[in-house]
Protein backbone atom coordinates (compact mmCIF):
# COMPACT_ATOMS: atom_id res chain seq x y z
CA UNK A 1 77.83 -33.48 21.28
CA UNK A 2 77.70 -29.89 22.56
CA UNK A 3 79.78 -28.63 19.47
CA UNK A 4 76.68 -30.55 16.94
CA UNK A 5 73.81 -28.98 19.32
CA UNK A 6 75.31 -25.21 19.08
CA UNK A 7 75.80 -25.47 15.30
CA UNK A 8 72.34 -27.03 15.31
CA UNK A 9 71.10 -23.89 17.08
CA UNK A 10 72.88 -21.60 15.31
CA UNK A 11 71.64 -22.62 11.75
CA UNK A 12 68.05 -22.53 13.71
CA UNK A 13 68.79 -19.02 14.34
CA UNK A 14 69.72 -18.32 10.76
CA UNK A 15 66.11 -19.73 9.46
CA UNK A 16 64.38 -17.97 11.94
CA UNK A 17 65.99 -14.60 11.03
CA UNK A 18 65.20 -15.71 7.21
CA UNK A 19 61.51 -16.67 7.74
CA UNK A 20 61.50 -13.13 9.65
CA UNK A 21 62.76 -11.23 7.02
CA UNK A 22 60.74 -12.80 4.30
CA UNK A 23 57.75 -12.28 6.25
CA UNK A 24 58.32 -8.90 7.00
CA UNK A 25 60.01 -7.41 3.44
CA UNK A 26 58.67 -10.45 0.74
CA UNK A 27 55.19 -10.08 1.22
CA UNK A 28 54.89 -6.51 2.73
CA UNK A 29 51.76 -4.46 0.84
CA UNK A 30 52.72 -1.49 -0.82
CA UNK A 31 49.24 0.29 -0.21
CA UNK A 32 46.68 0.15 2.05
CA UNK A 33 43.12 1.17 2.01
CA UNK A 34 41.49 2.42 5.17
CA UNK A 35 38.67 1.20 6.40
CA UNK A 36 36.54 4.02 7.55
CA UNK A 37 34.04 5.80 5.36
CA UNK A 38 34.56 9.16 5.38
CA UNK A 39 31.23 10.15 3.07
CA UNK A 40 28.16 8.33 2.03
CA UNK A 41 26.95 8.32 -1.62
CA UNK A 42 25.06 7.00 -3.91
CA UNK A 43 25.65 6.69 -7.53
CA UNK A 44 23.36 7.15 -10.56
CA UNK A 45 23.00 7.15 -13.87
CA UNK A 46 22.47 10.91 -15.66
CA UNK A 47 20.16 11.07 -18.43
CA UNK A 48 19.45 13.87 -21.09
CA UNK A 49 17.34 16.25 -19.81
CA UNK A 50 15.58 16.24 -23.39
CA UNK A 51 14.82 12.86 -22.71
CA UNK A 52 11.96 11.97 -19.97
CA UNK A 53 10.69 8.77 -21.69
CA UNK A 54 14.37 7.19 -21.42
CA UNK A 55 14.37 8.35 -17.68
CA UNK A 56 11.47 6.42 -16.94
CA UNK A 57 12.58 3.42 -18.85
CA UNK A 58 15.92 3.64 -17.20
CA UNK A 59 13.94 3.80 -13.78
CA UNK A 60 12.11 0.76 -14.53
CA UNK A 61 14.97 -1.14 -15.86
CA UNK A 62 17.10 -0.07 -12.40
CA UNK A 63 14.14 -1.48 -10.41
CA UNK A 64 13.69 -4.58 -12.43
CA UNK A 65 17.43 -5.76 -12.58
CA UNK A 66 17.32 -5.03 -8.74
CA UNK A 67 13.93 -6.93 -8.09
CA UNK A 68 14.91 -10.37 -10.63
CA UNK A 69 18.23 -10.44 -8.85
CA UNK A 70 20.17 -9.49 -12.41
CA UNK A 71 21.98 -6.79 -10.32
CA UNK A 72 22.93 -8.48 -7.70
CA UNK A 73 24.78 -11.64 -10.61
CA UNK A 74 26.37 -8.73 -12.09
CA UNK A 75 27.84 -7.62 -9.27
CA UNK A 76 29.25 -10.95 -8.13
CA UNK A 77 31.21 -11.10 -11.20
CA UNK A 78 33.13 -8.22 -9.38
CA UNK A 79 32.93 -8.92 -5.98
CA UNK A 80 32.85 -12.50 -5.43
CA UNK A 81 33.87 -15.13 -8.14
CA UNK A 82 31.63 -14.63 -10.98
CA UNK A 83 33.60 -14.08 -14.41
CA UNK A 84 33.35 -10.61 -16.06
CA UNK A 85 31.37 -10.71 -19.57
CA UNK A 86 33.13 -8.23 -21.91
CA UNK A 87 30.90 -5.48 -23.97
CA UNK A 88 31.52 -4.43 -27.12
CA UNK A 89 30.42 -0.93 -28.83
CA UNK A 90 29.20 -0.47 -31.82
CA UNK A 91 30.02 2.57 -34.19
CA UNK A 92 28.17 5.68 -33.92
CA UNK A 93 25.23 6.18 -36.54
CA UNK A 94 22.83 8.47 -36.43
CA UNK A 95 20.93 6.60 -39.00
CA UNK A 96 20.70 3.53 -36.68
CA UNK A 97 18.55 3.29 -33.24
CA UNK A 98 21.28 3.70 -30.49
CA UNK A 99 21.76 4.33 -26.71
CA UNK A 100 24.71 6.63 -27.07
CA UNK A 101 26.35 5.91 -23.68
CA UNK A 102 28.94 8.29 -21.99
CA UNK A 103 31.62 7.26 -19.83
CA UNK A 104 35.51 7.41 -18.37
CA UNK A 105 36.72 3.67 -18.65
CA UNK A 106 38.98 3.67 -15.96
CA UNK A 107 36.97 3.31 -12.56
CA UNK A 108 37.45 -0.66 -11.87
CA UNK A 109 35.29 -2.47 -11.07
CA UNK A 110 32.50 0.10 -12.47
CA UNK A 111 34.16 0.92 -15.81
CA UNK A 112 37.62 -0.05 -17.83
CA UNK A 113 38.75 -1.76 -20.65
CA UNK A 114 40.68 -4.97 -21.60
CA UNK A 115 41.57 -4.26 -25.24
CA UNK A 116 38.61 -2.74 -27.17
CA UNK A 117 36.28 -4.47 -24.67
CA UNK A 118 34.83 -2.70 -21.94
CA UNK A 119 34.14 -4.41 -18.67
CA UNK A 120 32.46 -3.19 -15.51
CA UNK A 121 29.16 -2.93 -13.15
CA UNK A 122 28.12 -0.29 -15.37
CA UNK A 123 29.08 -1.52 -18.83
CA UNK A 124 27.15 -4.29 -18.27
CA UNK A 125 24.25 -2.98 -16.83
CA UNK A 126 24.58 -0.51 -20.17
CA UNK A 127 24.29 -3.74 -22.44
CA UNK A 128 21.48 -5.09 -20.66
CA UNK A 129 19.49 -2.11 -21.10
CA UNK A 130 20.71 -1.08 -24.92
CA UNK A 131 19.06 -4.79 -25.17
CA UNK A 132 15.98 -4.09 -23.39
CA UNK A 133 15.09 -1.07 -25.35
CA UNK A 134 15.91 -2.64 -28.32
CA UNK A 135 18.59 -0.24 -29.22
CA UNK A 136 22.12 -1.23 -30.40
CA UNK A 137 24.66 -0.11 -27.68
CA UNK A 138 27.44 2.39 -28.42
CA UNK A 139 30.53 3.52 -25.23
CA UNK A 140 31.78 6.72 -25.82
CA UNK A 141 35.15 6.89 -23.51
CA UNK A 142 36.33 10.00 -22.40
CA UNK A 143 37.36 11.82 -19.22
CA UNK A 144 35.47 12.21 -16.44
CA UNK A 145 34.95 15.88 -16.00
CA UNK A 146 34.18 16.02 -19.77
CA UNK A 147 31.11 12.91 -18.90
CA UNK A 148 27.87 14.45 -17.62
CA UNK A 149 28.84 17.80 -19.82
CA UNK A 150 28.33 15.33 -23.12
CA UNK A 151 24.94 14.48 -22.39
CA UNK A 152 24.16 17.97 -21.30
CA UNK A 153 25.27 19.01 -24.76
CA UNK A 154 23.15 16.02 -26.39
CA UNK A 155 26.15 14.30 -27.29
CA UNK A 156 25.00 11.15 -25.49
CA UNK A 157 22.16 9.65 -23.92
CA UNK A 158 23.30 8.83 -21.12
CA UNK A 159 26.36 9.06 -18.61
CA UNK A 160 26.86 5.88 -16.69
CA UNK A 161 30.32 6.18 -15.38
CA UNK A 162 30.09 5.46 -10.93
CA UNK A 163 28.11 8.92 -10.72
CA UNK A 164 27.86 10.61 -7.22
CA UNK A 165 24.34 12.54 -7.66
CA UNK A 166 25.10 16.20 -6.86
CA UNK A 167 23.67 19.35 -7.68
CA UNK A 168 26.38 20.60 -10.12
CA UNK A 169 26.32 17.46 -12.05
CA UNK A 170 22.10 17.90 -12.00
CA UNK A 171 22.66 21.41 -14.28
CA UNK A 172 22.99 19.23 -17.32
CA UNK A 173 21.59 15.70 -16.62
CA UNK A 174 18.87 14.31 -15.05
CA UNK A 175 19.41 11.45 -12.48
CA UNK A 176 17.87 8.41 -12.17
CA UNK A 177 16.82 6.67 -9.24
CA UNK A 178 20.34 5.35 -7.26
CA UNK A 179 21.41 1.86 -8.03
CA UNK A 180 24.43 1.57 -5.29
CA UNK A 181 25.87 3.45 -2.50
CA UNK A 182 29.37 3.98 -2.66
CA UNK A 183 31.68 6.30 -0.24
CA UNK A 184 35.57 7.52 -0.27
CA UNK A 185 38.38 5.83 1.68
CA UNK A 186 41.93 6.92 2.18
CA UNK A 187 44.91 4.91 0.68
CA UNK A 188 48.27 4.86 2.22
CA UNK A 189 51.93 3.38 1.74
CA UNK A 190 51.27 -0.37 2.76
CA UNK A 191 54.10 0.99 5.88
CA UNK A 192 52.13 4.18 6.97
CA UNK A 193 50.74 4.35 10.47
CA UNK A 194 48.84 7.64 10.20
CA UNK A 195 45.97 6.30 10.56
CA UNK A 196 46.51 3.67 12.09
CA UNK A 197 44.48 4.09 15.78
CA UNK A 198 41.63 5.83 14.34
CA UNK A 199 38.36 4.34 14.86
CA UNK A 200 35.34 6.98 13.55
CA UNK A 201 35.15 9.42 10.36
CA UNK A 202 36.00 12.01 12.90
CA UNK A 203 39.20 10.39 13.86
CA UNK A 204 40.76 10.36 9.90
CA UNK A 205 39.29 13.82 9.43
CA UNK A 206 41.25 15.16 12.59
CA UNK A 207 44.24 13.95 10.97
CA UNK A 208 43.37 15.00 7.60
CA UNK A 209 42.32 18.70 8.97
CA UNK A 210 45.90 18.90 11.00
CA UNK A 211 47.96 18.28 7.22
CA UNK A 212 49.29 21.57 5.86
CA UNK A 213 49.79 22.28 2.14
CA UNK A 214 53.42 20.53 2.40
CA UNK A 215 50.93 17.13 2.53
CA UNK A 216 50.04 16.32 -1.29
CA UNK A 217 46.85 14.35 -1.36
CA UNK A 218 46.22 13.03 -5.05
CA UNK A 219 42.64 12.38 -7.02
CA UNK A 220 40.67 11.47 -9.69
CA UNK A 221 39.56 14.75 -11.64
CA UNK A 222 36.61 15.97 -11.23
CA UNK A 223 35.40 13.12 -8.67
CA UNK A 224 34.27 13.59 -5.38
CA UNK A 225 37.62 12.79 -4.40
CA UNK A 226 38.88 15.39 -5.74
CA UNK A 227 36.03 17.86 -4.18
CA UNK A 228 36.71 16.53 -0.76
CA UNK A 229 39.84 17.59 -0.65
CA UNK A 230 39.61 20.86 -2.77
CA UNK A 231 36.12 21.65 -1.02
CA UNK A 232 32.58 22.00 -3.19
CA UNK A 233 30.27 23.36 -0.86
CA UNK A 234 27.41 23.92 -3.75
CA UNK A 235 27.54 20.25 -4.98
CA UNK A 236 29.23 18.31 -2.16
CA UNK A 237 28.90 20.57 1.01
CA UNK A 238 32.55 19.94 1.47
CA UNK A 239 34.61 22.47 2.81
CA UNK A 240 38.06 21.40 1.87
CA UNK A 241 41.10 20.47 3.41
CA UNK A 242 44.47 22.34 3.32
CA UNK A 243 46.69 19.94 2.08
CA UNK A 244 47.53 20.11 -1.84
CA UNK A 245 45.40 17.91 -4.41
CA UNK A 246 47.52 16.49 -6.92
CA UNK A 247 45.08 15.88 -9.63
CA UNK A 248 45.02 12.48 -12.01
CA UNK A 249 43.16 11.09 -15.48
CA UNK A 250 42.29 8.10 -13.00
CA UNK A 251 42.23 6.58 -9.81
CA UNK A 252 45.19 3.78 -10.71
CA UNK A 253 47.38 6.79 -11.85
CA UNK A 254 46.97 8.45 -8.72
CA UNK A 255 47.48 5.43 -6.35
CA UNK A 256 50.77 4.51 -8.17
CA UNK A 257 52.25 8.08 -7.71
CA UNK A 258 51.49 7.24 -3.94
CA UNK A 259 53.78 3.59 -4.74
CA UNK A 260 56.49 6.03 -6.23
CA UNK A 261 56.40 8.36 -3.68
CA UNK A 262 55.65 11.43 -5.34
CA UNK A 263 52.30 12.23 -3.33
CA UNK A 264 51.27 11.27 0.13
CA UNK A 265 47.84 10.15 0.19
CA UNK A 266 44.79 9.03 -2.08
CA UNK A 267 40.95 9.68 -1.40
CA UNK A 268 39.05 7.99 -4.06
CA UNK A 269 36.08 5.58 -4.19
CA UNK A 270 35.96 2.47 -2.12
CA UNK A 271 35.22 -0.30 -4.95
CA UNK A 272 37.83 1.31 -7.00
CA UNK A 273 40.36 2.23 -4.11
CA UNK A 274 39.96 -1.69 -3.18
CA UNK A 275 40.30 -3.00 -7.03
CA UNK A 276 42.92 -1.16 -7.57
CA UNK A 277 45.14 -1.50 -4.26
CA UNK A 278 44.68 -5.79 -4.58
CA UNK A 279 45.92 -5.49 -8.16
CA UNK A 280 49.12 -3.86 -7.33
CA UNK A 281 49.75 -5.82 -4.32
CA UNK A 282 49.45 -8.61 -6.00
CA UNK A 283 52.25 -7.58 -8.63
CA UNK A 284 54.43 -6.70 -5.66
């Protein structure tokens, strides 16, 4: 009897150590995203400065979609458990009526592509306007730095692509009126405590101010990411932080050189640091 009730405890020992392990290593996230909000934004679409009569229309249209609760449905589709409706573009032709929309398709859940369909907040709030005005709807994809230059240079109509409104960006377009406020989160190894006890703004930014140039903090290009770290004092008022930016195409680049190990930190929009985090937990 005593010999059956040790083996009994010792394979009850074994499964214990098993579920431990599983729970601990199995399931473990590789990335985090922490909580704290170290700026507050709000995004906006930029519109050709040649172009007052599609500002106002655009102004409208923001304050209608808002008002008739289309924004809010939209949004669900990325936030909750609506279902994503992809958009199509149509070829450029000058001789057809177009909105000539500019944009970087890789900012989830505002813009990116599955296939030759774009999906996002913005790409559908693009097609909902192109169809309000009448006009037939054509994405132009390209980076982000290159975005509010294109319809400076009358390239495009607009730039709808999760736009911080800053001064720098407001020497070539105009802005509308905001449609969502966004701000920028850290993300960490799933395993780093950092950050950990902090509890305010000022308690990430202590830690972020005490890294050294030996800490590589990665970004978006030309985002305000990227200008937190860096510094922008004209557009963003940031001053900058010592560590070295490591500079990406896109957000999901960025966080999976964090995955690899090649950088230490991301700072990169909330909505995207979130989208982009779940996704590659969930592969893990």
């Amino acid at each position: 009897m005593k010999k059956t009730v040790k083996i009994l405890s010792v394979f009850m020992a074994i499964v214990l150590m098993v579920a431990a392990f599983a729970a601990c290593g199995g399931d473990a996230a590789k990335v985090k995203v922490i909580d704290i909000k170290l700026t507050d934004e709000v995004y906006a679409f930029g519109v050709d400065k040649n172009q007052p009569e599609l500002l106002e229309q655009v102004n409208a249209f923001i304050a209608e979609i808002k008002e008739d609760g289309t924004f809010e449905e939209i949004c669900n589709k990325y936030f909750a458990e609506g279902t994503p409706t992809p958009v199509e573009s149509a070829e450029e032709d000058s001789s057809k009526d177009q909105l000539v929309v500019a944009t970087n398709a890789a900012f989830e859940p505002f813009e990116y592509m599955d296939g030759d369909k774009y999906l996002g907040i913005d790409m559908e709030i693009a097609a909902a306007l192109a169809e309000k005005l009448g006009k037939e709807l054509v994405i132009k994809n390209m980076d982000f730095d290159a975005v509010c230059l294109s319809v400076g240079q009358q390239k495009c109509d607009i730039a709808m692509a999760g736009l911080t409104v800053n001064e720098t960006r407001q020497k070539y377009v105009t802005f509308s009126d905001s449609y969502y406020q966004a701000s920028q989160k850290v993300v960490v190894k799933g395993d780093d405590t950092t950050f950990d006890n902090c509890k305010t703004k000022e308690d990430v930014e202590a830690i972020l101010n005490g890294f050294d140039a030996t800490v590589k903090i990665g970004g978006q290009n030309g985002t305000t990411g990227a200008a937190y770290v860096q510094g922008d004092m004209e557009g963003f008022g940031f001053p900058g932080l010592k560590a070295s930016f490591v500079g990406y195409k896109n957000a999901s680049l960025a966080i999976q050189d964090l995955v690899n190990g090649n950088i230490n930190y991301v700072i990169v929009d909330e909505a995207p640091a979130e989208a982009i985090v779940k996704a590659i937990n969930e592969m893990a």
